[in-house]
Protein backbone atom coordinates (compact mmCIF):
# COMPACT_ATOMS: atom_id res chain seq x y z
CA UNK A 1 -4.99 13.34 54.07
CA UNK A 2 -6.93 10.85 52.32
CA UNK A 3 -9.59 12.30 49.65
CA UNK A 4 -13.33 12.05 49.73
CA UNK A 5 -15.10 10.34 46.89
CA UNK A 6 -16.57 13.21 45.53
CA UNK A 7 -12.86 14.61 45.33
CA UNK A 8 -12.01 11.73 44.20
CA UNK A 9 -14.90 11.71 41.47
CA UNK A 10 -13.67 15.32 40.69
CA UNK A 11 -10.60 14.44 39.93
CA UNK A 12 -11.11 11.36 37.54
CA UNK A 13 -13.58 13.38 36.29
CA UNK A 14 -10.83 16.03 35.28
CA UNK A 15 -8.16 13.85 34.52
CA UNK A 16 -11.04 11.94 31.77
CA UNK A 17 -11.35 15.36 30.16
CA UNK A 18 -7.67 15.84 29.47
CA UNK A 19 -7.27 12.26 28.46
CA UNK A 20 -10.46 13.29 25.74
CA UNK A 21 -8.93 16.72 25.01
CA UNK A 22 -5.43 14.59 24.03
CA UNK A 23 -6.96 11.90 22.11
CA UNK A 24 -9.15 14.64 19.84
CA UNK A 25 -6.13 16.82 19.49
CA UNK A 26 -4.38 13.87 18.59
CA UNK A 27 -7.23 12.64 15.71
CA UNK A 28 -6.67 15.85 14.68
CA UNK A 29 -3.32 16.24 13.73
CA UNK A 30 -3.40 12.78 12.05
CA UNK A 31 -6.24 13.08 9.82
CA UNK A 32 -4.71 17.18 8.74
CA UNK A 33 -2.39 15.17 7.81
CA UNK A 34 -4.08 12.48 6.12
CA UNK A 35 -6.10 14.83 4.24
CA UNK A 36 -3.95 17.73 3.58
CA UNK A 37 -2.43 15.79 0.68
CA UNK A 38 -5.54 15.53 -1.03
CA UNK A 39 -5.60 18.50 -3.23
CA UNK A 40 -2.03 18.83 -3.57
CA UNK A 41 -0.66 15.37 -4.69
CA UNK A 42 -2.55 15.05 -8.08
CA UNK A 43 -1.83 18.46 -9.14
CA UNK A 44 2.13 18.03 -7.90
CA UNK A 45 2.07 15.11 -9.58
CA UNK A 46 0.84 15.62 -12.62
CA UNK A 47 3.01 19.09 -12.69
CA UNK A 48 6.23 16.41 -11.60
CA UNK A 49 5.02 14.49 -14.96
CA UNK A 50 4.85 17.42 -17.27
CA UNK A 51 8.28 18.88 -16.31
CA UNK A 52 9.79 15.43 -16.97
CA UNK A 53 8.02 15.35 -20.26
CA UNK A 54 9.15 18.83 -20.91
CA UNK A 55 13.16 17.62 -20.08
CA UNK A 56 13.05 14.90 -22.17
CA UNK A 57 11.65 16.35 -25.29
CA UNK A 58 14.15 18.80 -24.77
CA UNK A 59 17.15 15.85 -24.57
CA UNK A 60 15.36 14.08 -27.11
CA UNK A 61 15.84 17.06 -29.52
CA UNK A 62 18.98 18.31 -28.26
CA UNK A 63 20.30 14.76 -29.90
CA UNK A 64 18.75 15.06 -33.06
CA UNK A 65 20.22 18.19 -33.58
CA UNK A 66 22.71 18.23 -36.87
CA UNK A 67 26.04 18.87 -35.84
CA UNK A 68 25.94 21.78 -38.61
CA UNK A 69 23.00 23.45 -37.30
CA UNK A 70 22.34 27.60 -37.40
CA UNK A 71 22.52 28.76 -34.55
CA UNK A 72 21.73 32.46 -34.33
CA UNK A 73 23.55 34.98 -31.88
CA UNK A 74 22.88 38.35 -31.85
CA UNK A 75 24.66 41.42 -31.04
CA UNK A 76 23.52 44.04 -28.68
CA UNK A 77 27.05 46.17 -29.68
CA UNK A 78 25.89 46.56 -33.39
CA UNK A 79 22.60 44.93 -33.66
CA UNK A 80 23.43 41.62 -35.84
CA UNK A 81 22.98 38.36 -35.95
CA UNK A 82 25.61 36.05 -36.59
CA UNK A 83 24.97 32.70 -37.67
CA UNK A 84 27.46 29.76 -36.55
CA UNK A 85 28.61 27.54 -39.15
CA UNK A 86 28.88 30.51 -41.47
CA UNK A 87 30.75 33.15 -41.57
CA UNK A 88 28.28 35.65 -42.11
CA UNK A 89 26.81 38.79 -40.08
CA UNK A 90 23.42 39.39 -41.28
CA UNK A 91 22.26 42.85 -40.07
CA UNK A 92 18.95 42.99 -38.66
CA UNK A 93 17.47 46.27 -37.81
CA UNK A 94 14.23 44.85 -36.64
CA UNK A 95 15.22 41.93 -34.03
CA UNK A 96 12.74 38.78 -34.06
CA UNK A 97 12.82 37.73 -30.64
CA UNK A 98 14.38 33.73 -30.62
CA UNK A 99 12.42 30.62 -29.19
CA UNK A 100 13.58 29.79 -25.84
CA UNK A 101 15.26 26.32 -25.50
CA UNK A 102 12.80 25.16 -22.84
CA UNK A 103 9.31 25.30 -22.98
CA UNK A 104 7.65 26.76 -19.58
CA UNK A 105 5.36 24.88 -17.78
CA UNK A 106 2.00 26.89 -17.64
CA UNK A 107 1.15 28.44 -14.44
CA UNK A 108 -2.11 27.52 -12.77
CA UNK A 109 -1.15 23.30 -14.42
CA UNK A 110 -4.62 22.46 -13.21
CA UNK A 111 -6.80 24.54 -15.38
CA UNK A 112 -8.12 22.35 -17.92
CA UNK A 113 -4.71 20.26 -18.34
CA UNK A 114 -3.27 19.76 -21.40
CA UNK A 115 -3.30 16.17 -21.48
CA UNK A 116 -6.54 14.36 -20.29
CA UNK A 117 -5.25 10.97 -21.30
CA UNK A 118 -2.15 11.64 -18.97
CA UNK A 119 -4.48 13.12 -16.22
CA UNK A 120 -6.75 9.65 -16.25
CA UNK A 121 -3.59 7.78 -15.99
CA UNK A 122 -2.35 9.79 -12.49
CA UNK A 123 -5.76 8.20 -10.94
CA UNK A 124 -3.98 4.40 -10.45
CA UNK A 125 -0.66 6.67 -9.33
CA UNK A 126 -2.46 8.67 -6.77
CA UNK A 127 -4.66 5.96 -5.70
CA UNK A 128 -1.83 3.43 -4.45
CA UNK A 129 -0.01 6.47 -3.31
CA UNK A 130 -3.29 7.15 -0.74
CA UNK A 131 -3.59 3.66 -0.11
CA UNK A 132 0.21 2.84 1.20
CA UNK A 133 -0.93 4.84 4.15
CA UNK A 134 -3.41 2.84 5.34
CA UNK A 135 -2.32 -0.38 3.80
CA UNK A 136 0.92 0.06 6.34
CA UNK A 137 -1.56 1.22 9.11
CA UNK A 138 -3.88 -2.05 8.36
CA UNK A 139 -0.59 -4.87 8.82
CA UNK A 140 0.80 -2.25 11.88
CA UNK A 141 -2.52 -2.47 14.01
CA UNK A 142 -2.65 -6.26 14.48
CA UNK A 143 0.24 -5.51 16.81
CA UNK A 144 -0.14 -2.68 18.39
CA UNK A 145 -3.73 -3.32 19.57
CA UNK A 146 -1.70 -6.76 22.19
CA UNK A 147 0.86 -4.60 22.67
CA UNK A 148 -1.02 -1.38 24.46
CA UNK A 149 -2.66 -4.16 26.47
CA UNK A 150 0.88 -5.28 27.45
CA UNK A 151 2.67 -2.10 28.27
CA UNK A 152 0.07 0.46 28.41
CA UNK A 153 -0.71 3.65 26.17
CA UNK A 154 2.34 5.82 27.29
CA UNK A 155 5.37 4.70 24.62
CA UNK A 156 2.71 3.87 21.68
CA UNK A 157 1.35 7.40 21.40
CA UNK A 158 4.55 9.29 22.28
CA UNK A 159 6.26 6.94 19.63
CA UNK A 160 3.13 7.65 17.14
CA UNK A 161 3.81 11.56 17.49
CA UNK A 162 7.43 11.31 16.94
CA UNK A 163 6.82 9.15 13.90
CA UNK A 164 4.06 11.84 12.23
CA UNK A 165 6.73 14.73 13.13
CA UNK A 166 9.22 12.48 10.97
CA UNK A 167 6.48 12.28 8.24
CA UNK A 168 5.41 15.16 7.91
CA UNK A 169 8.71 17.01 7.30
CA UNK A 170 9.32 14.20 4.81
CA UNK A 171 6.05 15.67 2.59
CA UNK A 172 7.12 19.16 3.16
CA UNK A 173 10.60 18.47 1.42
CA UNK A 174 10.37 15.56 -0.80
CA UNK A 175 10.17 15.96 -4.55
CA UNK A 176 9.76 13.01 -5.83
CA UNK A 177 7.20 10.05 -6.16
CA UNK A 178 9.38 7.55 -4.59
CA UNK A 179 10.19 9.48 -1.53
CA UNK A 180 6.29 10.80 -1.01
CA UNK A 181 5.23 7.43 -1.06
CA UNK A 182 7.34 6.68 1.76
CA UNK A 183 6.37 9.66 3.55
CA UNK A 184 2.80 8.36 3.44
CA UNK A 185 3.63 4.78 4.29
CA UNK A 186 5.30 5.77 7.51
CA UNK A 187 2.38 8.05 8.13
CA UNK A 188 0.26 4.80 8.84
CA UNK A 189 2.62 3.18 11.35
CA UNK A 190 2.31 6.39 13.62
CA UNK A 191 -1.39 6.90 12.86
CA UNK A 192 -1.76 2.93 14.13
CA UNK A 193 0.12 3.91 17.36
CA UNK A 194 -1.66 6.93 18.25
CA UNK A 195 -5.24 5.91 17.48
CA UNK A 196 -5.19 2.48 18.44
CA UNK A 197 -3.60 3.68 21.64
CA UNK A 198 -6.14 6.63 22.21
CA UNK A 199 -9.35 5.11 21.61
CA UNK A 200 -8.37 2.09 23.64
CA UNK A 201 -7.56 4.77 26.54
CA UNK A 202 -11.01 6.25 25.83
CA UNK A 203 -13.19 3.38 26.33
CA UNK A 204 -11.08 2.28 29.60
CA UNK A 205 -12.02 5.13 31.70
CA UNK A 206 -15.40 5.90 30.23
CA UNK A 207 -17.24 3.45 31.38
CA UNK A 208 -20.47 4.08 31.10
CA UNK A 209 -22.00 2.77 27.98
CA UNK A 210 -24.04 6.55 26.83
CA UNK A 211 -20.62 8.62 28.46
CA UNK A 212 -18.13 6.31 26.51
CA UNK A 213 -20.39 6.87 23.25
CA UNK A 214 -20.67 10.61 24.19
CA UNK A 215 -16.77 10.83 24.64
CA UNK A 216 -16.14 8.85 21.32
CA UNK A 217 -18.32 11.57 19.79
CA UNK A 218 -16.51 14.18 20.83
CA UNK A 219 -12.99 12.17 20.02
CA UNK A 220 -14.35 11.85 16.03
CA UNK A 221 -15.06 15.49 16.65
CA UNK A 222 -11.42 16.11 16.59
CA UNK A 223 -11.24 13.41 13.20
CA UNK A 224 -13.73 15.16 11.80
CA UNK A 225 -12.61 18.57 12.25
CA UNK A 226 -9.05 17.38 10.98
CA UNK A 227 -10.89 15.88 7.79
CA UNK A 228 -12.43 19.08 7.56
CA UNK A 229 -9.66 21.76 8.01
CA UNK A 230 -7.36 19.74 5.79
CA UNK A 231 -8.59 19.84 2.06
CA UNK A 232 -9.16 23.49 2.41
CA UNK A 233 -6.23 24.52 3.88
CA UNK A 234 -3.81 22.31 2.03
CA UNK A 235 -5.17 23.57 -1.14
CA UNK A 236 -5.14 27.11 -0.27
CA UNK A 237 -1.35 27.14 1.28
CA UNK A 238 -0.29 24.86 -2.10
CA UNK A 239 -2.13 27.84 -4.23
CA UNK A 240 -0.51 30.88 -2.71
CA UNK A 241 2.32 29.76 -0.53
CA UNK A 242 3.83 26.33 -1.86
CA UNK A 243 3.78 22.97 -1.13
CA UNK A 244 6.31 23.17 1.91
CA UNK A 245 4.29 25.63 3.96
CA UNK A 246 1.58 23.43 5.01
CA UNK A 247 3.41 20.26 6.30
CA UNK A 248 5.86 22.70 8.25
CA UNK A 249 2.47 24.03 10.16
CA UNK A 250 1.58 20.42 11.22
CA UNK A 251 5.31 19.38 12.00
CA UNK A 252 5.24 22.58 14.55
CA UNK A 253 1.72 21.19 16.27
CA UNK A 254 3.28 17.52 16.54
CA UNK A 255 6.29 18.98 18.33
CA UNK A 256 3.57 20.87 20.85
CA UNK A 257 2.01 16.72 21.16
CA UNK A 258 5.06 15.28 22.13
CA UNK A 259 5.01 17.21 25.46
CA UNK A 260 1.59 15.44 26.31
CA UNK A 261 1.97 11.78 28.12
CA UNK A 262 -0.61 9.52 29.72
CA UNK A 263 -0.34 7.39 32.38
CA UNK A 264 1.26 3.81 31.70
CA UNK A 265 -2.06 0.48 32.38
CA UNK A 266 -1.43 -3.00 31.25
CA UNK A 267 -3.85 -5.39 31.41
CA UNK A 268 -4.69 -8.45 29.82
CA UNK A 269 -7.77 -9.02 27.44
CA UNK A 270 -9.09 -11.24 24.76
CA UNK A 271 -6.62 -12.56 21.98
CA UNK A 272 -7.01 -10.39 19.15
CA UNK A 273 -8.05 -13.44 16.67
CA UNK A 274 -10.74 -14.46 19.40
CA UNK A 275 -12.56 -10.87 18.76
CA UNK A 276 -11.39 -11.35 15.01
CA UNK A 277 -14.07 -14.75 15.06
CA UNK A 278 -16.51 -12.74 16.94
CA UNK A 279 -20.05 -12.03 14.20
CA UNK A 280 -21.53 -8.81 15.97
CA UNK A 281 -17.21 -7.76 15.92
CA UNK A 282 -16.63 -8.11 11.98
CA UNK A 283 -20.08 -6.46 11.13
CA UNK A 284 -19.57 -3.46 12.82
CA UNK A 285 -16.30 -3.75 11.60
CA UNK A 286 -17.66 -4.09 8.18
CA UNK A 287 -19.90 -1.11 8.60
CA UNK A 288 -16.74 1.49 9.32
CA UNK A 289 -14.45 -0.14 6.59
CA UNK A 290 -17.47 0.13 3.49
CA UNK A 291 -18.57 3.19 5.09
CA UNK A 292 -15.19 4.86 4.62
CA UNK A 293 -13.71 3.04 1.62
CA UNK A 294 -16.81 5.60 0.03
CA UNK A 295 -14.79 8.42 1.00
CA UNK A 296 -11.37 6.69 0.19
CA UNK A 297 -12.52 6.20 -3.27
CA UNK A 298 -12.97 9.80 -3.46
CA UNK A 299 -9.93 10.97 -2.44
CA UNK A 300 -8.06 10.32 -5.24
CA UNK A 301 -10.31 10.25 -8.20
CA UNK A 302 -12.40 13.09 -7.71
CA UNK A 303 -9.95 16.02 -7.96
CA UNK A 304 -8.82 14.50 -11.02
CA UNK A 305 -12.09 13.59 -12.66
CA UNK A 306 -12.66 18.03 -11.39
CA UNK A 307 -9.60 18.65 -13.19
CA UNK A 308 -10.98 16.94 -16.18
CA UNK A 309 -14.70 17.78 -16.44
CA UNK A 310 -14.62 20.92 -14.78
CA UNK A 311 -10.83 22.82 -15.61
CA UNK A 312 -11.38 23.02 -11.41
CA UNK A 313 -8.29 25.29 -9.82
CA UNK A 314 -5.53 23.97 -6.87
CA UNK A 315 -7.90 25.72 -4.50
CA UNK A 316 -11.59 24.12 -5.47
CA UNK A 317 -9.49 20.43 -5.78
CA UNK A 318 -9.81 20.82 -1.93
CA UNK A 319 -13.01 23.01 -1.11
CA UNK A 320 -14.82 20.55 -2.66
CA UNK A 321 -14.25 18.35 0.52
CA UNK A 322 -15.50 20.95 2.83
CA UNK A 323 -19.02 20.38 2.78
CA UNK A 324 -18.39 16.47 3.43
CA UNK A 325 -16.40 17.69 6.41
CA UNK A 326 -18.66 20.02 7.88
CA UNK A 327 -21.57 17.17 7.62
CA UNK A 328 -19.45 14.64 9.39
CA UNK A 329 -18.30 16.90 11.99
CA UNK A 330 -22.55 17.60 12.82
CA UNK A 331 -22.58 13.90 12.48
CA UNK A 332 -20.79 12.63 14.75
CA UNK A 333 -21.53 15.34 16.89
CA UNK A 334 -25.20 14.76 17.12
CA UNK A 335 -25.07 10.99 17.07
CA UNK A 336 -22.40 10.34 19.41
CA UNK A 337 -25.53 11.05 21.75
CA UNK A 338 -28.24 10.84 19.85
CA UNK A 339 -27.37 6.95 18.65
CA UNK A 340 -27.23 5.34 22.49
CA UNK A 341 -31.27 6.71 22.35
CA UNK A 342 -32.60 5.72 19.38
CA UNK A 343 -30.07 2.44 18.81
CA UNK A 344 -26.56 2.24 17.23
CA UNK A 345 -27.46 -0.24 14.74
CA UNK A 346 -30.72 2.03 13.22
CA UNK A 347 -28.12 5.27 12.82
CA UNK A 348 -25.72 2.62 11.20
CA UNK A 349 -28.06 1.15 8.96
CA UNK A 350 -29.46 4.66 8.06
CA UNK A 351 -25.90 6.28 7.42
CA UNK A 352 -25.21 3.18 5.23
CA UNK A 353 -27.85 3.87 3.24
CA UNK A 354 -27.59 7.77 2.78
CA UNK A 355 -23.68 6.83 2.17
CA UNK A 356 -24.59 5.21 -0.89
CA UNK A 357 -27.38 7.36 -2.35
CA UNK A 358 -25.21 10.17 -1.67
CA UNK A 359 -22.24 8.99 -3.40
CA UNK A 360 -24.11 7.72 -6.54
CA UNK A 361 -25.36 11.34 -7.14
CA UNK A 362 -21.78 12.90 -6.85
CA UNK A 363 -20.89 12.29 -10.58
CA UNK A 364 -24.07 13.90 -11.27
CA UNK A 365 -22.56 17.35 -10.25
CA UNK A 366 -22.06 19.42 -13.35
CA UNK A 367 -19.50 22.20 -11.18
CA UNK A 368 -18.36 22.43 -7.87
CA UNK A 369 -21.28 23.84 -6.80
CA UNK A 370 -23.03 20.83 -7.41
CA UNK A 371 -20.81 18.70 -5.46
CA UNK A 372 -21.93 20.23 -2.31
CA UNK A 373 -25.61 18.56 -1.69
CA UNK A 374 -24.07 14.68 -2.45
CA UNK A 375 -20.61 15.42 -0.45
CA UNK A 376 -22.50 16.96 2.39
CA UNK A 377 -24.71 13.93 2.75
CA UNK A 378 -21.66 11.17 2.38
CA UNK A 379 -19.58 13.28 5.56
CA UNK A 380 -23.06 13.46 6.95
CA UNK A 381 -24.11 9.36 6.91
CA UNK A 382 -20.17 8.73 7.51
CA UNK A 383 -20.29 10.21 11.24
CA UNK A 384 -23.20 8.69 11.72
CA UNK A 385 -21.36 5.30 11.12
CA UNK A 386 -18.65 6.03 12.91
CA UNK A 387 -20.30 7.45 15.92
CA UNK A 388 -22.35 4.44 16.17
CA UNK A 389 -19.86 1.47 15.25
CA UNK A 390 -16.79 2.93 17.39
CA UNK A 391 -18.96 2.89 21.14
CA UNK A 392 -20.71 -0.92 20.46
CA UNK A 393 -17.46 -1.96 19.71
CA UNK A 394 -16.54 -1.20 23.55
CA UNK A 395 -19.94 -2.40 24.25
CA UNK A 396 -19.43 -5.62 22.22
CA UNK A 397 -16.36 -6.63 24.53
CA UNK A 398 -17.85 -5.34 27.59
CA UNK A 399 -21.10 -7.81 26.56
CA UNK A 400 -19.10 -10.79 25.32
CA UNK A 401 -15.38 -10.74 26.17
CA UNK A 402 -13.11 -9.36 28.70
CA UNK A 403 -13.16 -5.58 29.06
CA UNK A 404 -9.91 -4.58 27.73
CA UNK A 405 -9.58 -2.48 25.13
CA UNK A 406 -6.57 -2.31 22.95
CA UNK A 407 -7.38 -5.08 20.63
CA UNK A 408 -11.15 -4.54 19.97
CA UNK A 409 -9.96 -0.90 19.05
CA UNK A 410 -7.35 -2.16 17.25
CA UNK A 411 -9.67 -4.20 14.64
CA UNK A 412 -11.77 -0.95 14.57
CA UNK A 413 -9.38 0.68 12.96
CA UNK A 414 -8.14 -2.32 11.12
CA UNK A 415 -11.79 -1.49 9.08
CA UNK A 416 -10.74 2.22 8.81
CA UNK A 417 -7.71 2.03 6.95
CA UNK A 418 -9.09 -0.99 5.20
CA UNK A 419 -11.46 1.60 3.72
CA UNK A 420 -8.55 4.21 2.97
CA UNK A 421 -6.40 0.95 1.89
CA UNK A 422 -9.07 -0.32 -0.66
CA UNK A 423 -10.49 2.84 -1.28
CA UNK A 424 -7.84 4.39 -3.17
CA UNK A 425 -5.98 1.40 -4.58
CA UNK A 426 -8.89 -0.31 -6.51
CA UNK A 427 -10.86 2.88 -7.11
CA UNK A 428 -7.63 4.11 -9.11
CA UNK A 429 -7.44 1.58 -10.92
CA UNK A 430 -11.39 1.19 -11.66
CA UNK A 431 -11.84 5.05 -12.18
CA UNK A 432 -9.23 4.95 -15.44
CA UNK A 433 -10.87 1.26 -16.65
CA UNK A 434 -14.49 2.08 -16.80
CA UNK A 435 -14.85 5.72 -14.98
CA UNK A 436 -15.66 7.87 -11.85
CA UNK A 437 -19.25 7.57 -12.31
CA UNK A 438 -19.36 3.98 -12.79
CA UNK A 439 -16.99 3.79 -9.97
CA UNK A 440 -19.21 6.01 -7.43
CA UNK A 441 -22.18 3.55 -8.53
CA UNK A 442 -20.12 0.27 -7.51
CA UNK A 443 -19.68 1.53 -3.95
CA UNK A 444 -22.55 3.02 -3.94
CA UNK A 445 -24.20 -0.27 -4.62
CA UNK A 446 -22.34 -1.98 -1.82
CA UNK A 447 -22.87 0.37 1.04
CA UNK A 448 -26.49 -0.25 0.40
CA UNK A 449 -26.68 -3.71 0.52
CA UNK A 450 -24.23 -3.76 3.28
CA UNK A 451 -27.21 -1.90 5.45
CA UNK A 452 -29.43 -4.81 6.13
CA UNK A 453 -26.05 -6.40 8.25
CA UNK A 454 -26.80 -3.83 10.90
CA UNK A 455 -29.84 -5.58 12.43
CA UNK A 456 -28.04 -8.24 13.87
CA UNK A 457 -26.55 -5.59 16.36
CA UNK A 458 -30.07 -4.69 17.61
CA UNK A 459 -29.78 -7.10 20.39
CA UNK A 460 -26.49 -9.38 20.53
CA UNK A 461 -26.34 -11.49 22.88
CA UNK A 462 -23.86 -12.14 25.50
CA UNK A 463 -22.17 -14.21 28.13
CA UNK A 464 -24.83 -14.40 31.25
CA UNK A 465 -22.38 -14.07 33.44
CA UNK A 466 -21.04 -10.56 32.43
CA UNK A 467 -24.69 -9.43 31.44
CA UNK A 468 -25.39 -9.39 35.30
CA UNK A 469 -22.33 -8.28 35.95
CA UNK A 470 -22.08 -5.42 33.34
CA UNK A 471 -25.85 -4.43 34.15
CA UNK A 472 -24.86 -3.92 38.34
CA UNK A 473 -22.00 -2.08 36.87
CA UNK A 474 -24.17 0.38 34.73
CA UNK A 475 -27.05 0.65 37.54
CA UNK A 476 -24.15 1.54 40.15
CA UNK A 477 -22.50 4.32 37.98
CA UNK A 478 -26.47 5.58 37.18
CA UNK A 479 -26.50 5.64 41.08
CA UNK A 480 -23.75 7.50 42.24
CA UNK A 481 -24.16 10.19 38.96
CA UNK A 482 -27.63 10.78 39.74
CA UNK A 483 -26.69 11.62 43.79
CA UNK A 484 -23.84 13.70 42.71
């Protein structure tokens, strides 16, 4: 028996919902993982660094050592020491306790580290070690954006999910730089797969221009939440449990995601370098990559530039992200909505702005307290961004080019991991040059003057011929929603 269109409409309607619910799990997972790292890599590392240190002065002096040395041994039968070399037993009724032959590490390694020189040195280690993620994710998603166009969304995210499992057990056991750097490389090919795929998926059956930026909302919802969980929780599992525990935890949820599949669409769109030539493309595209790179340059250099200023703890290397977190989940939230009313390019403009005052007053901060008014308004202007850029980028193709999704999404998140890519790589290297603040101020500087761009995506134009086309489209769907 053939269904009724409101049956119909109830079931796509239902179907859309667990495509969203998938996608925002999916975000999720991938930027836990993305961020979970953050307050655990400079503190491993720099612990990885002093126990090598520690070895080889030990080596070093174990070498020097005269072959004709004293060496004292003492014995618990009769309470002397004998002295090799010698024969001689020197009683000793009082026992000095010897110097152990290797010096222990101390404890908590991130209270006010012993070295700071060292510690300003991890920021160009950490920072390409951030970056390889995204750096691999930025030459992946040239491909995979054609390819879900191709052979639908199926095999890329079920492929993306098996390569994050893979990933993420390589964190949880790897003990080395080499091998964690490898870990977060193939992080980005399965991020590329999953998102590209997912947000593509989105904007294909939303739409609606205001439901596809609602949905999109609600999708960076799930980023946003996995931005925010992560920090916090990786630092406090590293603290009291180790640094296995936590990748073990998001191993077991990817396992639970590879049960999830989507329905297999091809279609063919626009060549990926035609949307790559496109103005109103590469300026939203601009706006997500300078907007994040803020945040990417964070990453890495402000736990360490904590470690040295304030003697911050494992556990506060990661809270400190949490108000940042909170602020771009409300952000994205509230303008996922909010934007499509009062224009995509004014929130985009504004959250460039606020991005930039916000992260010139982070070095400000005298403790971690302080960090919470400047990191709250950079996750803040950051979802505004995003929740503004990522639905007129479907609107963008849908106005200009042929309404397929794969590859517009995929230069979307080309910008994102440019951000992460850039971010952490040059802010390293800047941050142990000239310094975080002077770093903060250089991107802060750019966001702002970055703004301005924005205007040009108050009113782009488009092709005539899909303007009327897109418009009957719109005032059809407005139609049959408003009689339903």
């Amino acid at each position: 028996m053939p269904l009724t269109p409101l049956q119909e409409d109830l079931t796509s309607r239902q179907s859309r919902k667990l495509i969203l619910f998938i996608v925002f799990v999916a975000l999720l997972l991938d930027n836990m993982l993305l961020t979970v790292v953050v307050p655990i890599i400079p503190s491993y590392l720099y612990y990885l660094d002093e126990q090598a240190d520690v070895v080889l002065k030990n080596n070093t002096l174990s070498q020097q050592e005269p072959p004709g040395a004293f060496h004292s041994i003492v014995s618990l039968y009769d309470n002397t020491v004998r002295l090799s070399g010698f024969n001689a037993t020197v009683r000793s009724p009082d026992l000095v306790p010897t110097t152990p032959a290797v010096a222990e590490l101390p404890q908590n390694s991130s209270d006010c580290p012993q070295s700071s020189s060292k510690l300003v040195n991890e920021n160009v280690k950490v920072g390409m070690l951030f970056a390889s993620k995204a750096t691999v994710q930025l030459i992946t998603n040239p491909f995979i954006g054609p390819l879900t166009n191709r052979i639908g969304y199926q095999l890329p995210i079920f492929a993306g999910f098996c390569i994050m499992f893979i990933s993420t057990i390589m964190f949880a056991f790897s003990s080395s730089y080499a091998l964690l750097f490898l870990a977060r490389s193939l992080q980005g090919v399965g991020s590329s797969c999953s998102s590209v795929a997912g947000m593509g998926m989105l904007a294909s059956v939303y739409t609606n221009d205001e439901e596809r930026g609602h949905a999109i909302g609600i999708a960076l919802g799930g980023l946003a939440l996995g931005v925010l969980v992560g920090p916090p929780f990786g630092s406090v599992m590293y603290e009291f449990v180790g640094k296995t525990a936590p990748f073990l935890i998001l191993a077991f949820l990817a396992v639970i995601l590879l049960l999830c599949l989507f329905p297999s669409q091809s279609q063919k769109g626009t060549p990926l370098l035609t949307l790559m030539k496109d103005p109103y493309i590469l300026i939203a595209a601009g706006a997500i990559c300078f907007g994040n790179m803020a945040i990417g340059m964070m990453e890495p250099t402000l736990p360490i530039w904590m470690m040295e200023t304030m003697c911050a703890r494992k556990w506060q290397l990661g809270v400190a992200f949490l108000p940042a977190s909170i602020s771009y989940l409300i952000g994205t939230n509230i303008f996922g909505t909010l934007a499509h009313k009062m224009g995509r390019w004014l929130c985009a403009l504004i959250g460039m702005i606020v991005v930039g005052i916000s992260v010139i007053c982070v070095p400000f901060a005298r403790d971690i307290y302080g960090l919470i008014l400047p990191n709250f308004g950079v996750g803040f202007a950051i979802g505004m961004v995003d929740s503004s850029m990522m639905p007129i980028m479907g609107y963008l193709v849908d106005l200009r080019h042929v309404s397929v999704y794969g590859s517009v999404y995929a230069i979307a998140d080309v910008a994102f991991c440019m951000g992460f890519a850039l971010g952490p790589s040059i802010g390293g290297s800047i941050a142990e040059s000239i310094g975080f603040p002077w770093l903060m101020t250089i991107i802060g500087v750019v966001d702002i003057f970055f703004a301005p761009l924005c205007i040009f995506l108050r009113n782009p134009p488009g092709q005539e011929e899909k303007i009327v086309r897109l418009n009957t489209h719109l005032n059809t769907i407005n139609h049959i929603l408003h009689d339903w």
